[in-house]
C-alpha atoms as a PDB file:
ATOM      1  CA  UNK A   1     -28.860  15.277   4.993  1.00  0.00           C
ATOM      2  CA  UNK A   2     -30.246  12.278   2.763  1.00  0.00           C
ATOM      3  CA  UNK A   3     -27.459  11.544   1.543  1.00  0.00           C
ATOM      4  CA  UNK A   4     -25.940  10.590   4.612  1.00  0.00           C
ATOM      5  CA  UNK A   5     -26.386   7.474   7.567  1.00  0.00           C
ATOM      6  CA  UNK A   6     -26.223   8.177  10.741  1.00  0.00           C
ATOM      7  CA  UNK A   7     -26.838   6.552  13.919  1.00  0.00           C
ATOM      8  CA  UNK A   8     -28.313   8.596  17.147  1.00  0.00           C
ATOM      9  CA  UNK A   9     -28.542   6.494  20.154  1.00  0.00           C
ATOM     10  CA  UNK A  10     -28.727   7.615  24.142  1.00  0.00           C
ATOM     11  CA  UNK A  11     -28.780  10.744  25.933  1.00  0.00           C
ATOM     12  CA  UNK A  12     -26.368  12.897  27.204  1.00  0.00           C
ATOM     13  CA  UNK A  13     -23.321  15.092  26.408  1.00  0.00           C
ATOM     14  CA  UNK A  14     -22.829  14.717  22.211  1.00  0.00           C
ATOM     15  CA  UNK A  15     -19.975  12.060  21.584  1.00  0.00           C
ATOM     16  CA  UNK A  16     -19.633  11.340  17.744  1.00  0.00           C
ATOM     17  CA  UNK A  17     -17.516   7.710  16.335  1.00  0.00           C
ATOM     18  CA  UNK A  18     -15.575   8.482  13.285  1.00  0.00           C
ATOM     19  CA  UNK A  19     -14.679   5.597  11.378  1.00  0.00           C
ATOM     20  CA  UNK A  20     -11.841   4.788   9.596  1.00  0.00           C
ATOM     21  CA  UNK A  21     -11.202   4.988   6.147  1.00  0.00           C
ATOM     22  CA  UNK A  22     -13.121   2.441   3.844  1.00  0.00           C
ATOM     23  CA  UNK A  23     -14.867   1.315   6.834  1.00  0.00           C
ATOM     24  CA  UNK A  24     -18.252   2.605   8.212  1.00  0.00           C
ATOM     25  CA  UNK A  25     -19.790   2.748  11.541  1.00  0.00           C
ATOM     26  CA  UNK A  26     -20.191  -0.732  12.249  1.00  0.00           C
ATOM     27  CA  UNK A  27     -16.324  -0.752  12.881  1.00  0.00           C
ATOM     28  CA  UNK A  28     -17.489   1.356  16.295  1.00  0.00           C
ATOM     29  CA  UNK A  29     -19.935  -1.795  17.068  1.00  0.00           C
ATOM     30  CA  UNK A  30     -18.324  -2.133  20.608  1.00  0.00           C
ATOM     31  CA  UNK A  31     -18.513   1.085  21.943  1.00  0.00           C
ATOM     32  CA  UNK A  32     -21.977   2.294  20.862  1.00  0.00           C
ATOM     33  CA  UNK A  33     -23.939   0.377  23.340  1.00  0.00           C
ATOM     34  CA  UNK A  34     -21.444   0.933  26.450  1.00  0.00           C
ATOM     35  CA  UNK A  35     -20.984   4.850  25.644  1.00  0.00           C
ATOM     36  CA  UNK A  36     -24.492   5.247  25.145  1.00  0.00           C
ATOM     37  CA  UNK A  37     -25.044   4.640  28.940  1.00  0.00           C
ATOM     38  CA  UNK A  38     -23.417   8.276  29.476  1.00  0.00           C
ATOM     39  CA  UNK A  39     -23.818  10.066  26.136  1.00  0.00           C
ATOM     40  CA  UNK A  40     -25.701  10.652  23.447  1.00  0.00           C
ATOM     41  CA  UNK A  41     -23.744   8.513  20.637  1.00  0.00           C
ATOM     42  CA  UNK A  42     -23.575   9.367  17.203  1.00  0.00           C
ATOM     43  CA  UNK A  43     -21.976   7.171  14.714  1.00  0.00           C
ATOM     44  CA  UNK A  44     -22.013   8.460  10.742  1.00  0.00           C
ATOM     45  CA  UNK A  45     -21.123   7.017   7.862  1.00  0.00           C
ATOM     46  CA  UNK A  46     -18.783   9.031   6.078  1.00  0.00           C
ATOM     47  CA  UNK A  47     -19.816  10.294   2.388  1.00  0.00           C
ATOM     48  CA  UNK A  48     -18.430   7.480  -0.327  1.00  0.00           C
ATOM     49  CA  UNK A  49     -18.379   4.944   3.201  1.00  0.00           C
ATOM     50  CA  UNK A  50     -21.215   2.614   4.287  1.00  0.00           C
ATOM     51  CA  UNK A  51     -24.787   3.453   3.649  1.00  0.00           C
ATOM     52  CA  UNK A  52     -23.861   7.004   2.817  1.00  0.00           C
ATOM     53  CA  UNK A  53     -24.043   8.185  -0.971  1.00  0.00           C
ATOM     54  CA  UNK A  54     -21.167   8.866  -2.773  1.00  0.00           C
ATOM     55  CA  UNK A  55     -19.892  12.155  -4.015  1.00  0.00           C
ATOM     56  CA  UNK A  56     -20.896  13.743  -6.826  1.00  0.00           C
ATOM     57  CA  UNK A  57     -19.326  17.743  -6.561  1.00  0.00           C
ATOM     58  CA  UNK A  58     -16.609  18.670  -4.269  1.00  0.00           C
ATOM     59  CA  UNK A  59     -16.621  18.150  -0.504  1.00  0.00           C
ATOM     60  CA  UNK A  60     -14.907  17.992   2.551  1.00  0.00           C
ATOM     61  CA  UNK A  61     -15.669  15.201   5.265  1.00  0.00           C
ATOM     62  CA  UNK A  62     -15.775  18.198   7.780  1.00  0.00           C
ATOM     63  CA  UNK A  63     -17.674  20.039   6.433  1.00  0.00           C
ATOM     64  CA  UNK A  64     -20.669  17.112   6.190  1.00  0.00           C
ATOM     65  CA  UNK A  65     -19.718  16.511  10.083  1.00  0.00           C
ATOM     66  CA  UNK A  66     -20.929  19.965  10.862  1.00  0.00           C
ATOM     67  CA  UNK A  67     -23.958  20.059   8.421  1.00  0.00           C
ATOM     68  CA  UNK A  68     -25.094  17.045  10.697  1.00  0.00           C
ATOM     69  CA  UNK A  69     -24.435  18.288  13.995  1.00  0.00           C
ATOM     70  CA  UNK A  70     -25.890  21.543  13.328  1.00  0.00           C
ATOM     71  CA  UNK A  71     -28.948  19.744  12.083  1.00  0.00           C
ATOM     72  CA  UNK A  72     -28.694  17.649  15.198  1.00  0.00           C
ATOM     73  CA  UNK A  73     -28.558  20.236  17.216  1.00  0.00           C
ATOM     74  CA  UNK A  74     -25.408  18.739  19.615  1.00  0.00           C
ATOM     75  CA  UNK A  75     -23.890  21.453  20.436  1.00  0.00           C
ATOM     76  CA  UNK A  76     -20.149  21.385  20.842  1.00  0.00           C
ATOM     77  CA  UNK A  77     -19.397  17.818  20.834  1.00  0.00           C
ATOM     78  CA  UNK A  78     -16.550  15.294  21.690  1.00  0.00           C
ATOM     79  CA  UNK A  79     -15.317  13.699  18.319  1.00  0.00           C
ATOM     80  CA  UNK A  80     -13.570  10.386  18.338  1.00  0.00           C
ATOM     81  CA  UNK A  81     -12.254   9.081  15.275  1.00  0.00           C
ATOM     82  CA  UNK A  82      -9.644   6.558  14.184  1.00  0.00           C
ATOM     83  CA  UNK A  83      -7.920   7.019  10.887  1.00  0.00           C
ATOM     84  CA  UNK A  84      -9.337   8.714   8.370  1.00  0.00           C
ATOM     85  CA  UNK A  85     -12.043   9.433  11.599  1.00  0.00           C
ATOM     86  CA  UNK A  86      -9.342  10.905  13.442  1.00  0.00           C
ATOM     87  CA  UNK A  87      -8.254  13.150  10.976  1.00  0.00           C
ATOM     88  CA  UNK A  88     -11.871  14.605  10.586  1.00  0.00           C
ATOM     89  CA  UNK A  89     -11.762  15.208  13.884  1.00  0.00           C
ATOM     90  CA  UNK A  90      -9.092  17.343  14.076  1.00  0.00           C
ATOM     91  CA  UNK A  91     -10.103  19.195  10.673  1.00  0.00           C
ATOM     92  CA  UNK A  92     -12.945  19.943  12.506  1.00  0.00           C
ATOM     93  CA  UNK A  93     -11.418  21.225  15.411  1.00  0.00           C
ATOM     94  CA  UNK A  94      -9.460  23.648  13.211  1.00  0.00           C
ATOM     95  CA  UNK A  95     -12.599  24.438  10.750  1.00  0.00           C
ATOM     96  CA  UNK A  96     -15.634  24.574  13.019  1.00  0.00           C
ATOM     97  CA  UNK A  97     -14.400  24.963  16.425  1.00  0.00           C
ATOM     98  CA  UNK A  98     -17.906  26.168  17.810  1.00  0.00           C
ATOM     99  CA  UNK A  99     -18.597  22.916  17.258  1.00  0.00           C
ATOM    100  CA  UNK A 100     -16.028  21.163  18.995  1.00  0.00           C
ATOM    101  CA  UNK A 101     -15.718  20.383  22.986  1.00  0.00           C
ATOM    102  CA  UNK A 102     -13.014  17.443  22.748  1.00  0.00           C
ATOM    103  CA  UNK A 103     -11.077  15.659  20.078  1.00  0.00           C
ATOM    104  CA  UNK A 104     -10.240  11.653  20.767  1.00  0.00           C
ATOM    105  CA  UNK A 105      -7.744  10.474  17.734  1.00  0.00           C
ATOM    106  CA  UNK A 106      -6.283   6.774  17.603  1.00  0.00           C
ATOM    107  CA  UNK A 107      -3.547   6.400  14.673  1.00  0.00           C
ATOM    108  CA  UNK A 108      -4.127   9.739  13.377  1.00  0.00           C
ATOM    109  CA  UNK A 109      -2.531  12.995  13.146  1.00  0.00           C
ATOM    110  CA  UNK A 110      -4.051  15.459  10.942  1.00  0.00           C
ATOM    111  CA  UNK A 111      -5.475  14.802   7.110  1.00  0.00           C
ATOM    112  CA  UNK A 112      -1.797  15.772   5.870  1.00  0.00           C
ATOM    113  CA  UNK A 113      -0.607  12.578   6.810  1.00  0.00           C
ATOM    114  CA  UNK A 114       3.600  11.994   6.400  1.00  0.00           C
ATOM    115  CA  UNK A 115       3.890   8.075   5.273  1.00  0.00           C
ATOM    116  CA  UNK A 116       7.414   7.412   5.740  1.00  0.00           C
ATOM    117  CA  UNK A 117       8.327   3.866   7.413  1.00  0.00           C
ATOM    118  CA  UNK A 118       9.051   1.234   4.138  1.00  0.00           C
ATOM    119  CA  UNK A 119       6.077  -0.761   5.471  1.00  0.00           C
ATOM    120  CA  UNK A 120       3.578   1.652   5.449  1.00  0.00           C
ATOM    121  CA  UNK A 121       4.460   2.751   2.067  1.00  0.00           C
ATOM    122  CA  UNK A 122       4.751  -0.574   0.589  1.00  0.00           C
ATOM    123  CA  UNK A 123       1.363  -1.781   1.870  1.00  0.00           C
ATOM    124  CA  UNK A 124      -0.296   1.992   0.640  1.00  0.00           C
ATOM    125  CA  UNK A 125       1.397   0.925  -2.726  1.00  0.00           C
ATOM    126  CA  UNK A 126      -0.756  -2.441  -3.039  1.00  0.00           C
ATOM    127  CA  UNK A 127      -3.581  -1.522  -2.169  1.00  0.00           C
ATOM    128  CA  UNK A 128      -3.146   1.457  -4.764  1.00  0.00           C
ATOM    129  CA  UNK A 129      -1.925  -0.532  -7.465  1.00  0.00           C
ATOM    130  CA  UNK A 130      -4.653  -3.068  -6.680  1.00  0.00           C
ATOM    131  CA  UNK A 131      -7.594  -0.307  -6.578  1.00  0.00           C
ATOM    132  CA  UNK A 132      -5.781   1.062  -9.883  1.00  0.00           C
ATOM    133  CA  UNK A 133      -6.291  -2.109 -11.700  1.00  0.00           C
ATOM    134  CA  UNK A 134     -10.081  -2.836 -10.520  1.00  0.00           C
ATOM    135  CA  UNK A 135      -8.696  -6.088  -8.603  1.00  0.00           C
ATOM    136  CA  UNK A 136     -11.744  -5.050  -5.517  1.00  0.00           C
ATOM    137  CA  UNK A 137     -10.616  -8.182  -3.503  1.00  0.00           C
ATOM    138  CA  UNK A 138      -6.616  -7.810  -3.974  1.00  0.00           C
ATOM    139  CA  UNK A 139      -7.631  -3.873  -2.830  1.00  0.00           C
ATOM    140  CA  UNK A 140      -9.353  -5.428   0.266  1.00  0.00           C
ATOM    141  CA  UNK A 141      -6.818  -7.709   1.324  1.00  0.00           C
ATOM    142  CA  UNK A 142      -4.347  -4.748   0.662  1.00  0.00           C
ATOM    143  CA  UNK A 143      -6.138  -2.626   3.082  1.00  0.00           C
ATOM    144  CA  UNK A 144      -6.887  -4.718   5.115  1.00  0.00           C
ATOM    145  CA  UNK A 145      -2.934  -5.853   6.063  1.00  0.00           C
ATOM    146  CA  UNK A 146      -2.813  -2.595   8.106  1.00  0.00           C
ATOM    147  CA  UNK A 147      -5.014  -4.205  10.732  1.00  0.00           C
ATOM    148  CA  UNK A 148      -2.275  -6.113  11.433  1.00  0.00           C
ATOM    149  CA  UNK A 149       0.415  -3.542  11.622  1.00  0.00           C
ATOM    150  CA  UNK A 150       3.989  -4.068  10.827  1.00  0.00           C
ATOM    151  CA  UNK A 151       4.566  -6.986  13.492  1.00  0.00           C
ATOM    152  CA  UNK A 152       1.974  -9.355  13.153  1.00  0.00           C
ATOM    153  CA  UNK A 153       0.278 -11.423  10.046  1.00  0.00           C
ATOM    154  CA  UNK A 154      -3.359 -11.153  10.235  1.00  0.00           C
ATOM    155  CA  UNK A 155      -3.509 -14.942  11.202  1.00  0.00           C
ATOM    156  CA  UNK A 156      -2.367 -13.733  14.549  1.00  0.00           C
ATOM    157  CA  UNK A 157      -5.690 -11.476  14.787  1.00  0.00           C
ATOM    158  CA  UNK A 158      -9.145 -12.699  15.946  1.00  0.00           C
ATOM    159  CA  UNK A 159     -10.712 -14.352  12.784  1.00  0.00           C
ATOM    160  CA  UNK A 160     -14.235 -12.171  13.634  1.00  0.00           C
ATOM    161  CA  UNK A 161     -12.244  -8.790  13.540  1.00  0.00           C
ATOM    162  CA  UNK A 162     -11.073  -9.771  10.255  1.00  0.00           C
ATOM    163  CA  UNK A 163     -13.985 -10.359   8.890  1.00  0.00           C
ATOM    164  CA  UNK A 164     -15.467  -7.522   9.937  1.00  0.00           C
ATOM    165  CA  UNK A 165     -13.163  -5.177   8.656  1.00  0.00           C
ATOM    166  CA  UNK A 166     -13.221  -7.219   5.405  1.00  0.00           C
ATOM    167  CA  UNK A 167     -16.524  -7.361   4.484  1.00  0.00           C
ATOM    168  CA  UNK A 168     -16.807  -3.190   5.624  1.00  0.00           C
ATOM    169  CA  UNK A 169     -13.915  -3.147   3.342  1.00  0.00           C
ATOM    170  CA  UNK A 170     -15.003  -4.794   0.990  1.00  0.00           C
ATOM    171  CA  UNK A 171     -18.657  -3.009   0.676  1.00  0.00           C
ATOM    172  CA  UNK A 172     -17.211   0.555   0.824  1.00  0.00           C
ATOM    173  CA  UNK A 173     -14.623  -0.278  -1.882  1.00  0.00           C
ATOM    174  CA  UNK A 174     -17.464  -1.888  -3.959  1.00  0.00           C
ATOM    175  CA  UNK A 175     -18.877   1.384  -4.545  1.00  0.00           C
ATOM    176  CA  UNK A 176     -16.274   3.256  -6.235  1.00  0.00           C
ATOM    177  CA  UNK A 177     -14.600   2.194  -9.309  1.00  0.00           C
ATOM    178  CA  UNK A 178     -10.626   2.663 -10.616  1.00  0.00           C
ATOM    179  CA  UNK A 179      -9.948   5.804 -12.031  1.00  0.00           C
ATOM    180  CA  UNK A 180     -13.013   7.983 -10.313  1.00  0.00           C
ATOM    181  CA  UNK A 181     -12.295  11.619  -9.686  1.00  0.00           C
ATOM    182  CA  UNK A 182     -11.329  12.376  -5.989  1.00  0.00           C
ATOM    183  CA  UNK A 183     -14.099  14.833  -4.968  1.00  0.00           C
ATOM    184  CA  UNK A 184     -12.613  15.981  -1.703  1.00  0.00           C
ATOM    185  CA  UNK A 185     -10.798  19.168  -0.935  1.00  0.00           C
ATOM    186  CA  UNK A 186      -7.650  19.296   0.965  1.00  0.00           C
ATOM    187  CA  UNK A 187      -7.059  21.058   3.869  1.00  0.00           C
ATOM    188  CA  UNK A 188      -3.765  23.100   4.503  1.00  0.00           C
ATOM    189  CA  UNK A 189      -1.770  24.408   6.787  1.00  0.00           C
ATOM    190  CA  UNK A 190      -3.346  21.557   9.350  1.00  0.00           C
ATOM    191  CA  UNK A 191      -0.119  20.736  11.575  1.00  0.00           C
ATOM    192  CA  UNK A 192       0.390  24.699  11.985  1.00  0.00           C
ATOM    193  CA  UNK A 193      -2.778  25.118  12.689  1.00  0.00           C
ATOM    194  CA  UNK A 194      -2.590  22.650  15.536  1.00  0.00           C
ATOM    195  CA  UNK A 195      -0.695  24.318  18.139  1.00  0.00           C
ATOM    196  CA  UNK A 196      -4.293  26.731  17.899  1.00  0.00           C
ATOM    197  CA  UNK A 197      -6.827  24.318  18.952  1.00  0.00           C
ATOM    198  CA  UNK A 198      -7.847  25.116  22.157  1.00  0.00           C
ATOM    199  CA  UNK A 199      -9.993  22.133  23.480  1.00  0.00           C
ATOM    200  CA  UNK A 200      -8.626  18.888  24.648  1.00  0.00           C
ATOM    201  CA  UNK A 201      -6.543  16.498  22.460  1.00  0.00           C
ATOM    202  CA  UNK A 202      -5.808  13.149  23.378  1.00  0.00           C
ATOM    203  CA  UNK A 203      -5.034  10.173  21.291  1.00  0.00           C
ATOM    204  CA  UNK A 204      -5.682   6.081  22.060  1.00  0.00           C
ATOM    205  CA  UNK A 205      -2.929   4.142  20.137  1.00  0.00           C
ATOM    206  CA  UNK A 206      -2.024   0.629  19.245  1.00  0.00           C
ATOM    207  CA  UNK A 207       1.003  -0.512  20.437  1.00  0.00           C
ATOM    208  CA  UNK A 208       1.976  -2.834  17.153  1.00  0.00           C
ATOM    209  CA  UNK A 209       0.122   0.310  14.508  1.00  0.00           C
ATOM    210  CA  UNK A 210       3.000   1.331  12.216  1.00  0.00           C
ATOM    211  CA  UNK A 211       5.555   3.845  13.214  1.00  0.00           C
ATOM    212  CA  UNK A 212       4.243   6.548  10.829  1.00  0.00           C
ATOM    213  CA  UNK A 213       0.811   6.329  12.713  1.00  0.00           C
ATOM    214  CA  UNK A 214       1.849   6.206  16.374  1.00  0.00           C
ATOM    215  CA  UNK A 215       4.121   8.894  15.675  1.00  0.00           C
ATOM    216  CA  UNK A 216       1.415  11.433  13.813  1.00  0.00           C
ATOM    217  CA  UNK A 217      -0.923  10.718  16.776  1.00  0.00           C
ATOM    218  CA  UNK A 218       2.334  11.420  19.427  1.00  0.00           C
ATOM    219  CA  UNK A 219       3.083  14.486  17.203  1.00  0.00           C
ATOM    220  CA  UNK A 220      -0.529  16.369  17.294  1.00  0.00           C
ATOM    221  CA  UNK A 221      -0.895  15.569  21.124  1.00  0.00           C
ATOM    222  CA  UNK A 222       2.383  17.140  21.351  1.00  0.00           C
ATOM    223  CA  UNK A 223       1.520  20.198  18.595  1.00  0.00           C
ATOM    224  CA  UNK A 224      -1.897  20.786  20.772  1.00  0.00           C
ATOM    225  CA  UNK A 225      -1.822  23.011  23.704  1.00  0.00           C
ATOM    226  CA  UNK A 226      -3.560  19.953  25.553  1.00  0.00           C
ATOM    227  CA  UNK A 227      -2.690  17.503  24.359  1.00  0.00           C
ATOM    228  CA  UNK A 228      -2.256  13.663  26.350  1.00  0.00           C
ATOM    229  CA  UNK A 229      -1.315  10.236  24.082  1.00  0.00           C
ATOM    230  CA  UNK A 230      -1.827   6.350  26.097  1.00  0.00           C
ATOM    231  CA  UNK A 231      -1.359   3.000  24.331  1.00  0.00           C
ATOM    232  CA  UNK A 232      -3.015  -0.263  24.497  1.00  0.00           C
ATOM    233  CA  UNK A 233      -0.685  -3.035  24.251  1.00  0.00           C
ATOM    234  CA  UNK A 234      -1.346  -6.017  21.809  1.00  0.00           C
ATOM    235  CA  UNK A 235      -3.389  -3.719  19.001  1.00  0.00           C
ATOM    236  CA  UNK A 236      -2.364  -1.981  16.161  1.00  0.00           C
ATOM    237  CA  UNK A 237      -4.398  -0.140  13.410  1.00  0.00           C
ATOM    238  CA  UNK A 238      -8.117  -0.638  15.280  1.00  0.00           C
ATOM    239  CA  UNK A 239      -7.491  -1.008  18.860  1.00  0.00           C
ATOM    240  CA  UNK A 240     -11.293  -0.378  19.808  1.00  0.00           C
ATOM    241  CA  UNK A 241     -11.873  -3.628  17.428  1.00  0.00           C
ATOM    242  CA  UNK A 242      -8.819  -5.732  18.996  1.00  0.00           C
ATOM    243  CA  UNK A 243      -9.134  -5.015  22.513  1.00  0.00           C
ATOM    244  CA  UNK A 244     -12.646  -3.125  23.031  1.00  0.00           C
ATOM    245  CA  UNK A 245     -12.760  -3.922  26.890  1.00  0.00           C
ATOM    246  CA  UNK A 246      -9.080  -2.284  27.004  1.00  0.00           C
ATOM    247  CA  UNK A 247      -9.962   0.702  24.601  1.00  0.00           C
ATOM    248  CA  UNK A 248     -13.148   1.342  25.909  1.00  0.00           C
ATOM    249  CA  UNK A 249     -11.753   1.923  29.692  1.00  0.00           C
ATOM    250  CA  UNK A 250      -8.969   3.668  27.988  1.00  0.00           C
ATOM    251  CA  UNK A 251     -11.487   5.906  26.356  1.00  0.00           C
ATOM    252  CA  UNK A 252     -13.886   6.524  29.469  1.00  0.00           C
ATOM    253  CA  UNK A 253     -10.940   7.430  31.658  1.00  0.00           C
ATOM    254  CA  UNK A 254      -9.758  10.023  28.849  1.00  0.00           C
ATOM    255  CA  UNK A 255     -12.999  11.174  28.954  1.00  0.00           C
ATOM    256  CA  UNK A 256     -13.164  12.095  32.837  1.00  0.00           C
ATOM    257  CA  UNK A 257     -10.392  14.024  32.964  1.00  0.00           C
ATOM    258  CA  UNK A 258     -12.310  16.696  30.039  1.00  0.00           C
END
């Protein structure tokens, strides 16, 4: 596992953060020191993400997730991930189950997404382009436009959470060059598969995220046998960054009713 960061704070019941794509765990920076009241807290980065090392054979992000909470020793564990984070979370669910007590997703479905809505594809197609053509700080203001969502401009977002995401952005995106092989492996059959998992879904959604992401995250809560969505009004993409007050008594009253 020294190829990977993690942090492991408090004591409790296992509750890991999954960040978002080209983010790390410092996007989770609000809700590590309030969770870890209740629960043991553990926020990775993600391999090719943060701290963590990049890939260098094939992998799957799930698979790394349960290498590190079997050498943890958690347990079954409730996994909370926005994003890319959410998607792990439910490949997990589906891969390792033994390992799995809860899943949490916010503007996620599973890691089959279905981009659809002209906005969402539009913005994808910049930030590809950009990443195609080794422009790292085009790429990052690319990416960054879906913390704004569809709505909004990302003048109309606090100047801090901005930042934040940029610069994770920004030093995730910094470690990978245009035209690098993608090392992961796909998982199939994942929306199928979802009416199987049999531990509680629920999902924490911005109000203003695009349509394609609100409606993956309605559509696995719906596909689950357990499933529960609520929104927080006035976020989009990263409500826990937006509105972490609002997401994290969101998040704590999802997580009394498991």
């Amino acid at each position: 596992m020294n190829d990977l960061f993690w942090l492991d704070t408090g004591t409790g019941k296992p509750l890991v953060l999954l960040h978002g794509g080209f983010l790390d765990h410092r996007m989770w920076n609000d809700q590590i020191p309030a969770l870890a009241t209740q629960y043991r807290v553990i926020a990775p980065d993600a391999r090719g993400h943060g701290r963590s090392a990049n890939a260098t054979e094939p992998f799957r992000h799930t698979d790394d997730l349960a290498a590190l909470l079997r050498h943890l020793d958690t347990g079954p564990a409730i996994l909370v991930g926005v994003s890319m984070g959410g998607s792990i979370a439910v490949d997990t669910a589906l891969e390792h189950p033994e390992l799995v007590s809860a899943v949490v997703v916010s503007g996620a479905g599973t890691s089959e997404p279905d981009f659809t809505d002209p906005w969402t594809l539009r913005t994808w197609t910049t930030w590809q382009t950009a990443m195609a053509a080794g422009d790292l700080n085009a790429a990052v203001d690319a990416f960054t436009l879906f913390a704004a969502g569809p709505d909004r401009t990302l003048d109309e977002l606090a100047p801090d959470v901005v930042g934040r995401l940029r610069e994770m952005t920004h030093s995730t995106l910094s470690k990978h060059t245009a035209g690098e092989p993608d090392l992961r492996i796909p998982i199939r059959d994942t929306w199928n598969r979802a009416t199987r998992i049999d531990v509680p879904v629920r999902a924490i959604n911005g109000a203003l995220d695009s349509p394609d992401h609100i409606t993956m995250a309605e559509r696995l809560t719906r596909a689950a046998p357990n499933g529960h969505t609520v929104t927080i009004d006035g976020t989009a993409h990263y409500p826990n960054m937006e509105r972490p007050e609002a997401f994290n008594k969101a998040l704590e009253d999802l997580l009394r009713t498991l």
